[in-house]
PDB file of N, CA and C in Angstrom:
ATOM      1  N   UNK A   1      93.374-107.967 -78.248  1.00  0.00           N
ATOM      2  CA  UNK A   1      92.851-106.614 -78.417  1.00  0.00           C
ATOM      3  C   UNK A   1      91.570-106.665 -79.242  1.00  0.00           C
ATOM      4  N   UNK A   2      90.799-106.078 -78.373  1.00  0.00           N
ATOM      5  CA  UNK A   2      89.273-106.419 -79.296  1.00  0.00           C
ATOM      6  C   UNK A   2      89.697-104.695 -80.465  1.00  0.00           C
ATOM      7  N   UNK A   3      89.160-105.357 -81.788  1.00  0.00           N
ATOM      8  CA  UNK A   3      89.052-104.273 -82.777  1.00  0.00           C
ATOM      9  C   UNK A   3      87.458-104.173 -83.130  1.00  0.00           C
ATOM     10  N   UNK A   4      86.741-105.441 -83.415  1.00  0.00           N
ATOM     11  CA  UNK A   4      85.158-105.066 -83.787  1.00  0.00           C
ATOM     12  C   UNK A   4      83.999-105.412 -82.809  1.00  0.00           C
ATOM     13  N   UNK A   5      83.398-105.283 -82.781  1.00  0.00           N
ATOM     14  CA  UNK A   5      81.678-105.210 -81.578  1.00  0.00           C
ATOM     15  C   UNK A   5      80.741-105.692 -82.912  1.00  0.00           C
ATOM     16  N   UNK A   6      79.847-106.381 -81.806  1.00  0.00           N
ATOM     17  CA  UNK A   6      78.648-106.557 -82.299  1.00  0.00           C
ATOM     18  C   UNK A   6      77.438-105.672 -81.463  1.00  0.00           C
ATOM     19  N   UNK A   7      76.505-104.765 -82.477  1.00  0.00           N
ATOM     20  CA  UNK A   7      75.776-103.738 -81.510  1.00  0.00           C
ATOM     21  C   UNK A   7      74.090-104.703 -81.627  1.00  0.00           C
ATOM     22  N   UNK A   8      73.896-104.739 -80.467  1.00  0.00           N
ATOM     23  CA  UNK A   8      72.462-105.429 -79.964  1.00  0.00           C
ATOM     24  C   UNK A   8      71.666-104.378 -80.084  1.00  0.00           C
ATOM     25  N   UNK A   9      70.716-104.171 -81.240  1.00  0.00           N
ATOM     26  CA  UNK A   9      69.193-103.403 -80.978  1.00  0.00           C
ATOM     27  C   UNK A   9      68.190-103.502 -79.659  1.00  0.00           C
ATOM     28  N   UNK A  10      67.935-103.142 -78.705  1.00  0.00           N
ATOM     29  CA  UNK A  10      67.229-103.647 -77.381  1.00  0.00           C
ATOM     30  C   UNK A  10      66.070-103.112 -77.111  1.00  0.00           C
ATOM     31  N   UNK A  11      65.024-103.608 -77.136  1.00  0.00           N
ATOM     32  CA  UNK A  11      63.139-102.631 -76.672  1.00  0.00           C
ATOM     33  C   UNK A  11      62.710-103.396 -75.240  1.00  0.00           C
ATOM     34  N   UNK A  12      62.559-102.735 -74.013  1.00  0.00           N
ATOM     35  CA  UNK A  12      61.903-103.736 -73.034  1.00  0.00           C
ATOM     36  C   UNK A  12      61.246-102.354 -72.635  1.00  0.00           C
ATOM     37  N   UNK A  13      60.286-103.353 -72.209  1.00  0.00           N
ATOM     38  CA  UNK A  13      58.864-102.508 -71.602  1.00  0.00           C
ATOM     39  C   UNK A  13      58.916-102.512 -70.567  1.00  0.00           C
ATOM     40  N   UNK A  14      59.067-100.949 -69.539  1.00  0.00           N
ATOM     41  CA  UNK A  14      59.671-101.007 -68.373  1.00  0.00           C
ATOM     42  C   UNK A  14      58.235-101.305 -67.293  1.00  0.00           C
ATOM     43  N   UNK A  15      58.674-101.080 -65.909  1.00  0.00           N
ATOM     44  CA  UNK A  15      57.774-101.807 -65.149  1.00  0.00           C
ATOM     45  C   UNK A  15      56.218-100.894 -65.351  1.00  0.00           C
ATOM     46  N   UNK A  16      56.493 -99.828 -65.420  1.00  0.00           N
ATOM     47  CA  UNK A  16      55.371 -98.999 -65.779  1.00  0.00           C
ATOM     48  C   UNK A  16      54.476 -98.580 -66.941  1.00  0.00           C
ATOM     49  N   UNK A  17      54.995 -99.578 -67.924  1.00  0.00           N
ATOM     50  CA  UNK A  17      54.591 -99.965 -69.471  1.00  0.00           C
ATOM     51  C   UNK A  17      54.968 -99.010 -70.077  1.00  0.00           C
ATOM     52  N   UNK A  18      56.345 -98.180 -70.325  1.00  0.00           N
ATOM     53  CA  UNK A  18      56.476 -97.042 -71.347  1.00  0.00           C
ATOM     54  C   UNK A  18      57.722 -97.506 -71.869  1.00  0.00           C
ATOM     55  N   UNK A  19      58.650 -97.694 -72.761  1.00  0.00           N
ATOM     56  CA  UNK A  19      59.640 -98.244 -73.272  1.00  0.00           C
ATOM     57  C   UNK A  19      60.718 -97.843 -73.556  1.00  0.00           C
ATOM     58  N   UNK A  20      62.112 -98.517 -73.242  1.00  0.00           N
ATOM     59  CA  UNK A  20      63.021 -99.040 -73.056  1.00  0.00           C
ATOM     60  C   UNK A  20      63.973 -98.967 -74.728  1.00  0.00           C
ATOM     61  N   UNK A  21      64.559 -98.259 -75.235  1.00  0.00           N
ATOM     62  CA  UNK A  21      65.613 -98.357 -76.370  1.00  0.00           C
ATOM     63  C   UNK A  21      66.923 -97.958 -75.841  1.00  0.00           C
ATOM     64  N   UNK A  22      68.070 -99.130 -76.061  1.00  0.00           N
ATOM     65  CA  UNK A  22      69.200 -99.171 -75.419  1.00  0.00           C
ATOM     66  C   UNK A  22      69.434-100.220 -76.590  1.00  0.00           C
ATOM     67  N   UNK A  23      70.821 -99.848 -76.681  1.00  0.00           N
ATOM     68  CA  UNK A  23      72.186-100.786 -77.964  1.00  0.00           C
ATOM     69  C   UNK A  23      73.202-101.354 -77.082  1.00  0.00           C
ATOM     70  N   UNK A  24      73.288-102.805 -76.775  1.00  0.00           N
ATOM     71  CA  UNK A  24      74.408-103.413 -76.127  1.00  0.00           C
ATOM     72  C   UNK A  24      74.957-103.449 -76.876  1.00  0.00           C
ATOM     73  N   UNK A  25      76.484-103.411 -76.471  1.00  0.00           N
ATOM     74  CA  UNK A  25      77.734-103.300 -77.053  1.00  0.00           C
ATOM     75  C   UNK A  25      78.643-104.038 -76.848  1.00  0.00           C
ATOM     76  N   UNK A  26      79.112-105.008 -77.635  1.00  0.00           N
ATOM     77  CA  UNK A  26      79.946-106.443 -77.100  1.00  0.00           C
ATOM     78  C   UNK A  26      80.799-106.607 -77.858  1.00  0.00           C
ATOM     79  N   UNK A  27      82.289-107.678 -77.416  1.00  0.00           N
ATOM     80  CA  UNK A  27      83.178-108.213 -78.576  1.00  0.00           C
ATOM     81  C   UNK A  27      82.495-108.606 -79.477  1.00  0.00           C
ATOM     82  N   UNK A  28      82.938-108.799 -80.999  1.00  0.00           N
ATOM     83  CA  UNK A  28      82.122-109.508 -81.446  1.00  0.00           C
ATOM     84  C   UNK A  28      82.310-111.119 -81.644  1.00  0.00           C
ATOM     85  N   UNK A  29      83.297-111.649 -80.822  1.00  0.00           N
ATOM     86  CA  UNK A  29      83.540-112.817 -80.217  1.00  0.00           C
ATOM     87  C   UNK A  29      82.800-113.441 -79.937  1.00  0.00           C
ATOM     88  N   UNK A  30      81.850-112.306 -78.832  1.00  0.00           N
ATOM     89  CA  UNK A  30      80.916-113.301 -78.246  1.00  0.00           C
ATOM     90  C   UNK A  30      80.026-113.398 -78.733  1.00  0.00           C
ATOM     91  N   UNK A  31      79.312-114.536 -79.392  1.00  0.00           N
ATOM     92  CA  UNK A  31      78.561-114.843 -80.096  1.00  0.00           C
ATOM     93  C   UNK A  31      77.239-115.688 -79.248  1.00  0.00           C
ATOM     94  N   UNK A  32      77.230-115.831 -78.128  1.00  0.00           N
ATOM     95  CA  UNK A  32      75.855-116.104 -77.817  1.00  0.00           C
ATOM     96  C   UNK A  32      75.299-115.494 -77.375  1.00  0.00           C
ATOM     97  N   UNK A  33      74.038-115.568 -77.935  1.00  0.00           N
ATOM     98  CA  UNK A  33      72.824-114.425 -77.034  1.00  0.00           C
ATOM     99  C   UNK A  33      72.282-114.387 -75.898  1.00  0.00           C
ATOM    100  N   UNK A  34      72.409-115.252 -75.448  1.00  0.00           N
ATOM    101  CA  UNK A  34      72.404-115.724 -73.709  1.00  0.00           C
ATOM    102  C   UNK A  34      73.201-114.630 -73.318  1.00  0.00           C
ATOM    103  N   UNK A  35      74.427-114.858 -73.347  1.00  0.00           N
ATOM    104  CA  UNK A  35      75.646-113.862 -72.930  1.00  0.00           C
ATOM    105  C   UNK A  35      75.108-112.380 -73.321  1.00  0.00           C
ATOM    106  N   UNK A  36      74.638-112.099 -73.868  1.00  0.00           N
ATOM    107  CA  UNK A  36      74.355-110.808 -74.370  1.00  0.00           C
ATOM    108  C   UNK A  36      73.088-110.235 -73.719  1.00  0.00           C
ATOM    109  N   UNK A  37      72.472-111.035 -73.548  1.00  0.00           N
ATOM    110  CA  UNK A  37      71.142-110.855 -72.248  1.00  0.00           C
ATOM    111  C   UNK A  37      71.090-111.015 -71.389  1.00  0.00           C
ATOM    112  N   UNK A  38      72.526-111.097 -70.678  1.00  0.00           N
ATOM    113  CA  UNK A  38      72.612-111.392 -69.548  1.00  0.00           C
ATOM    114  C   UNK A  38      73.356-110.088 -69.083  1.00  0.00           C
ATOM    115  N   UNK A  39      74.131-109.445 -70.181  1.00  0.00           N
ATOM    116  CA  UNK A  39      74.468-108.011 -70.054  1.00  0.00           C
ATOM    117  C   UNK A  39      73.529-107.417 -69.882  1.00  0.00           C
ATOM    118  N   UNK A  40      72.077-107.163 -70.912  1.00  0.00           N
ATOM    119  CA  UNK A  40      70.996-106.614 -70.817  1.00  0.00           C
ATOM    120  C   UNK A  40      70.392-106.442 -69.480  1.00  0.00           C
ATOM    121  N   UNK A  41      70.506-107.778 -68.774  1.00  0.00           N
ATOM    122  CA  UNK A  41      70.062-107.373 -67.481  1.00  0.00           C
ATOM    123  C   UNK A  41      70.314-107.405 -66.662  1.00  0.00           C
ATOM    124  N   UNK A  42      71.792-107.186 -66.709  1.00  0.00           N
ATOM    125  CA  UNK A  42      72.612-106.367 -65.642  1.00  0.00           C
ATOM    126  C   UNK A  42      71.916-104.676 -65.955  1.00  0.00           C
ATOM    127  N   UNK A  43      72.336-104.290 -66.962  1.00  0.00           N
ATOM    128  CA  UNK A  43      72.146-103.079 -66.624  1.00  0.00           C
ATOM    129  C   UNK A  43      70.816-102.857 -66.612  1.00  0.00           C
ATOM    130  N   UNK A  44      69.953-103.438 -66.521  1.00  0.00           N
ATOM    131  CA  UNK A  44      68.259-102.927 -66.317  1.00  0.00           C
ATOM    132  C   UNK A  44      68.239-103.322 -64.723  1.00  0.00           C
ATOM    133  N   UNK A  45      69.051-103.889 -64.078  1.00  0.00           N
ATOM    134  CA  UNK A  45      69.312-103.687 -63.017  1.00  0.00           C
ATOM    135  C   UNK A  45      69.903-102.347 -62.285  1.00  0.00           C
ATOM    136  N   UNK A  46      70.382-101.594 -62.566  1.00  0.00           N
ATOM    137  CA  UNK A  46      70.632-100.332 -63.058  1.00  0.00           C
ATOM    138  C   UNK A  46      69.749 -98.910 -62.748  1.00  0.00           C
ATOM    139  N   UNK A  47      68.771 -99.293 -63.920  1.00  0.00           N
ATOM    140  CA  UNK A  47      67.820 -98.461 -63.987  1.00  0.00           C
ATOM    141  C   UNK A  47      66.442 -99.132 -62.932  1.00  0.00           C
ATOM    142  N   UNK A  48      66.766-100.028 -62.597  1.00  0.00           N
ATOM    143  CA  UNK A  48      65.399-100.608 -61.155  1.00  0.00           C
ATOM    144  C   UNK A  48      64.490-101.355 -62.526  1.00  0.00           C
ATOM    145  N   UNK A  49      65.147-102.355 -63.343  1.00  0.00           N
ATOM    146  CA  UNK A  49      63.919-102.456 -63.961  1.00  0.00           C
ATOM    147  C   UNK A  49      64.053-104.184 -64.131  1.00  0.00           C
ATOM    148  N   UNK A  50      64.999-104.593 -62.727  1.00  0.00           N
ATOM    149  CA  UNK A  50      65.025-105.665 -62.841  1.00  0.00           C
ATOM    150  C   UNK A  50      64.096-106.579 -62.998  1.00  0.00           C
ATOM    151  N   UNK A  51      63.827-108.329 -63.484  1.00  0.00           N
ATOM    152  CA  UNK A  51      63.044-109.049 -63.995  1.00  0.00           C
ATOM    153  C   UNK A  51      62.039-108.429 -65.253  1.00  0.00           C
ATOM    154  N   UNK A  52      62.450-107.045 -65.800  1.00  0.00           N
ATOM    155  CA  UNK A  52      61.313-107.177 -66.820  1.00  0.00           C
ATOM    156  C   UNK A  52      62.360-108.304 -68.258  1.00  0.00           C
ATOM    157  N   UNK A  53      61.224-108.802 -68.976  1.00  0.00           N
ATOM    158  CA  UNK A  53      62.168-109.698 -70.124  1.00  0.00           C
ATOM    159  C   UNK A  53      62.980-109.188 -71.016  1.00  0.00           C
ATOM    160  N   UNK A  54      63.875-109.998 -71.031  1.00  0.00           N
ATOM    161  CA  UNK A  54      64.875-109.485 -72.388  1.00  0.00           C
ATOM    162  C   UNK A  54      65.485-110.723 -72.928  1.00  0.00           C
ATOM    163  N   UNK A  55      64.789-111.464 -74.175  1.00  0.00           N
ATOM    164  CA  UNK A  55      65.116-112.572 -74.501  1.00  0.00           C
ATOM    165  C   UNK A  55      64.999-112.069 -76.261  1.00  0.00           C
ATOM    166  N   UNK A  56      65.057-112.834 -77.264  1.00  0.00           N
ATOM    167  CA  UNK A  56      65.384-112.626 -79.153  1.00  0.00           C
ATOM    168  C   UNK A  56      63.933-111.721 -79.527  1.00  0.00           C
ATOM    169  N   UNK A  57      62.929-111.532 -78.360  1.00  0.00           N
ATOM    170  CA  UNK A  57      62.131-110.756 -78.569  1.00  0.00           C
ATOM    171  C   UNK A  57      62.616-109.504 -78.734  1.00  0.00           C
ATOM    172  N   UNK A  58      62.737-108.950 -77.652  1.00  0.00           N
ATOM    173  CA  UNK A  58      63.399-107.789 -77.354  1.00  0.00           C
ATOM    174  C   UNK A  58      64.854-107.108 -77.303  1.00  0.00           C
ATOM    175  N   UNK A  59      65.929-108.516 -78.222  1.00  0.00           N
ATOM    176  CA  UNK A  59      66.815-108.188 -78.234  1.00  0.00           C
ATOM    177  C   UNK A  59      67.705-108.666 -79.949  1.00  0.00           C
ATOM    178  N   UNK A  60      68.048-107.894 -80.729  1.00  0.00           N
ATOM    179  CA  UNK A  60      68.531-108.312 -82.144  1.00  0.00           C
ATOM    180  C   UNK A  60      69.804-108.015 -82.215  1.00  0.00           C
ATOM    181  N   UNK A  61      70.555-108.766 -82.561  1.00  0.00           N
ATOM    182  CA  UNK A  61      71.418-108.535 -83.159  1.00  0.00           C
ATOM    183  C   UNK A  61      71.960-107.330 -84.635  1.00  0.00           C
ATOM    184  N   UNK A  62      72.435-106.023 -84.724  1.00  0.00           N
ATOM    185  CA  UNK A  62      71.758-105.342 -85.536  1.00  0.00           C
ATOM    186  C   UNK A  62      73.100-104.870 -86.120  1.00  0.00           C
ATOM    187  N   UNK A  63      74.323-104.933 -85.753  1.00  0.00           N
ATOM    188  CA  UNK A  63      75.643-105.107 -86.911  1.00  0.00           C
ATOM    189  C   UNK A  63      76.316-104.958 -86.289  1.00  0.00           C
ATOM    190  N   UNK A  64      77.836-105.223 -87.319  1.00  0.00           N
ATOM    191  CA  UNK A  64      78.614-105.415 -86.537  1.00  0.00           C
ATOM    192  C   UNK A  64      79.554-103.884 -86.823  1.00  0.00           C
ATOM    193  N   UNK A  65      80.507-103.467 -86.201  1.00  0.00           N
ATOM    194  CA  UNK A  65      81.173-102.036 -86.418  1.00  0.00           C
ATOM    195  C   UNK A  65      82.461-101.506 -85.356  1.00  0.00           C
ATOM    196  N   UNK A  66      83.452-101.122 -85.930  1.00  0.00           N
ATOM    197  CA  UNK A  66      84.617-100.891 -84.933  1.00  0.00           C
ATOM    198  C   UNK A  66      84.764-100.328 -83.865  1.00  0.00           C
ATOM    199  N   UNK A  67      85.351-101.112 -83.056  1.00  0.00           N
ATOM    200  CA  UNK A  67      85.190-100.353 -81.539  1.00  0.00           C
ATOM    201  C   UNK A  67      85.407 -98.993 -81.308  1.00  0.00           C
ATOM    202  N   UNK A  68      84.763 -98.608 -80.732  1.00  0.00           N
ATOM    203  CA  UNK A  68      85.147 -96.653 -80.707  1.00  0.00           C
ATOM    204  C   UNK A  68      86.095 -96.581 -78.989  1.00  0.00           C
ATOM    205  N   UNK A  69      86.936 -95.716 -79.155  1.00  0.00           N
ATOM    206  CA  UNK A  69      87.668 -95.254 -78.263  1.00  0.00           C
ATOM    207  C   UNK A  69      86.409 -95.145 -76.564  1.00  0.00           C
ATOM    208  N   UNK A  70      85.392 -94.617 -76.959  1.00  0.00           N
ATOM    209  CA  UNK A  70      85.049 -94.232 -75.427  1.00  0.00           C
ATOM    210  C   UNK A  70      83.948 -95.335 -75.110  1.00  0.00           C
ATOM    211  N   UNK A  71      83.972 -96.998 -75.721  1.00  0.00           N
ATOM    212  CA  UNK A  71      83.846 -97.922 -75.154  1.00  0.00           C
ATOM    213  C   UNK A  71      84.637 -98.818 -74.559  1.00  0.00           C
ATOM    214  N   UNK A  72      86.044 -98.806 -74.760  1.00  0.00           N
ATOM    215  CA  UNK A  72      87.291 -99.372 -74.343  1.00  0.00           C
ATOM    216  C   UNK A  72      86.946 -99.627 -72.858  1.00  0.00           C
ATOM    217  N   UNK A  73      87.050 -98.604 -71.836  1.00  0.00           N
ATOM    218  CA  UNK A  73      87.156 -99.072 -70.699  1.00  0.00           C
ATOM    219  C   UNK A  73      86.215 -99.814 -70.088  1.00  0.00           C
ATOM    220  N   UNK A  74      84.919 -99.677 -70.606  1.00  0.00           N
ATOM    221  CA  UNK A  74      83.663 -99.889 -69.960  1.00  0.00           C
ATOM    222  C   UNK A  74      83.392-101.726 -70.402  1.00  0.00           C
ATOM    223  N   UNK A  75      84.042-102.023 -71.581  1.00  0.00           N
ATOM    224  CA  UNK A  75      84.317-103.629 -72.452  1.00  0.00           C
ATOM    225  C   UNK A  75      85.283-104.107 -71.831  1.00  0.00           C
ATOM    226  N   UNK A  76      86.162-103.516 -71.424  1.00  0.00           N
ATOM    227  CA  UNK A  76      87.507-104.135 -70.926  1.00  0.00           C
ATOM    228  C   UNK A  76      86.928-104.521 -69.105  1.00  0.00           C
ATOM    229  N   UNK A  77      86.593-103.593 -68.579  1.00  0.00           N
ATOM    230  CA  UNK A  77      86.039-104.029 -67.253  1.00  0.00           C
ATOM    231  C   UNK A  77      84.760-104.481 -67.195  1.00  0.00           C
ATOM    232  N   UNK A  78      83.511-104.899 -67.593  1.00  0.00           N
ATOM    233  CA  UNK A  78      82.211-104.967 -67.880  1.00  0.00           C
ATOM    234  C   UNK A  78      82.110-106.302 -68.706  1.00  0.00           C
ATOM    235  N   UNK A  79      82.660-105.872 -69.988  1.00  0.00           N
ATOM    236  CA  UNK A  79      82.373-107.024 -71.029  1.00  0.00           C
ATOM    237  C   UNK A  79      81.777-106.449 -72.102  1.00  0.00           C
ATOM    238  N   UNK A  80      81.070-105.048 -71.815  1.00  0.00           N
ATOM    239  CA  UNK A  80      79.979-104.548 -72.756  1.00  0.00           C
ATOM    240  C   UNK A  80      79.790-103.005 -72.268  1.00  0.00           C
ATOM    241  N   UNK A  81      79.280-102.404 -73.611  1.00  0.00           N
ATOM    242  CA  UNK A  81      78.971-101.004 -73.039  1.00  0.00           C
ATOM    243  C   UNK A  81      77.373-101.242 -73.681  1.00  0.00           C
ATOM    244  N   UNK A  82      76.571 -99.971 -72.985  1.00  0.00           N
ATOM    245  CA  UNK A  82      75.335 -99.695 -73.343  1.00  0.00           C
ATOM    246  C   UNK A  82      75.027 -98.676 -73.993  1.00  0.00           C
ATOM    247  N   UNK A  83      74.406 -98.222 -75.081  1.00  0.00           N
ATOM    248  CA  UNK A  83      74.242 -97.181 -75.441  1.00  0.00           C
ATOM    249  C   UNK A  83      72.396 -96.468 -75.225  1.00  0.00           C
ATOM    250  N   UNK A  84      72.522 -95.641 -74.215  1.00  0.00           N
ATOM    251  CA  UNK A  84      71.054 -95.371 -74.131  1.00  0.00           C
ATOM    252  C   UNK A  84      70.258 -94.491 -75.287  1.00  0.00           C
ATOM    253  N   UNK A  85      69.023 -95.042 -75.942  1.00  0.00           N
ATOM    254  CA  UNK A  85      68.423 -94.539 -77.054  1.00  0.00           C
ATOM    255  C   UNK A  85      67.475 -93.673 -76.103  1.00  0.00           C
ATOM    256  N   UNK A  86      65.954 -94.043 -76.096  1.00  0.00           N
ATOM    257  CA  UNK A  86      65.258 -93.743 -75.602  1.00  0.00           C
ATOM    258  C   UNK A  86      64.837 -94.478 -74.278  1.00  0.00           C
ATOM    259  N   UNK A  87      63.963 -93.409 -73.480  1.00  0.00           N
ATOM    260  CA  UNK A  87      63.312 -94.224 -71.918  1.00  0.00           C
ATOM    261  C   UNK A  87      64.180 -94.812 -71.574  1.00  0.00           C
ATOM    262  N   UNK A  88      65.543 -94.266 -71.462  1.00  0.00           N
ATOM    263  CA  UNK A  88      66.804 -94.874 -70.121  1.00  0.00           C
ATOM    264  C   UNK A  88      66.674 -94.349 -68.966  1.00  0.00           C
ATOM    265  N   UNK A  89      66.166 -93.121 -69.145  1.00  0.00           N
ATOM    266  CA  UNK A  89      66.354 -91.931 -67.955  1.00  0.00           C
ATOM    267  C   UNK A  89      66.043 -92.299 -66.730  1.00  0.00           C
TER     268      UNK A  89
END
C-alpha cells in the first residue's frame, strides 16, 4: 500500500514556445528519474506535445508528501498522477 509520493516540479516548452507547469506524482519508491520522465512523457503525449524534452532540466524533484485519496486510482493503474499547474489546457 503506497502511503507517501514524491511530487516532480515540471516546466517544458510546448511546441509553440509558451509553457508547460505540471507536478508528477509518483510512489515515492520510485526513485529514478528516468522512470519519472518517462511518465512525463507519456502524458505530454496527451496534450500532442510529444518529443518536446523533459530531462533534470525541466524536471525536479520538489518533496515528498502523503498520498491524497483522489490520486489512488490514477497510481494504482498508471503508476503516477499529474497535477496540471499552468499551459496544460
Amino acid at each position: 500500500m503506497i502511503k507517501k509520493v514524491n511530487v516532480w516540479d515540471t516546466y517544458v516548452t510546448k511546441k509553440e514556445g509558451s509553457l508547460m507547469h505540471f507536478d508528477i506524482v509518483a510512489p515515492a519508491e520510485i526513485t529514478d528519474p528516468e522512470k519519472i520522465y518517462a511518465f512525463g512523457r507519456q502524458y505530454l503525449k496527451t496534450k500532442d506535445q510529444e518529443g518536446q524534452p523533459l530531462s533534470a532540466k525541466e524536471c525536479r524533484l520538489c518533496h515528498l508528501e502523503a498520498l491524497r485519496p483522489e490520486w489512488e486510482a490514477s497510481i494504482a493503474t498508471r503508476g503516477f498522477f499529474i497535477i496540471e499547474m499552468d499551459g496544460c489546457g
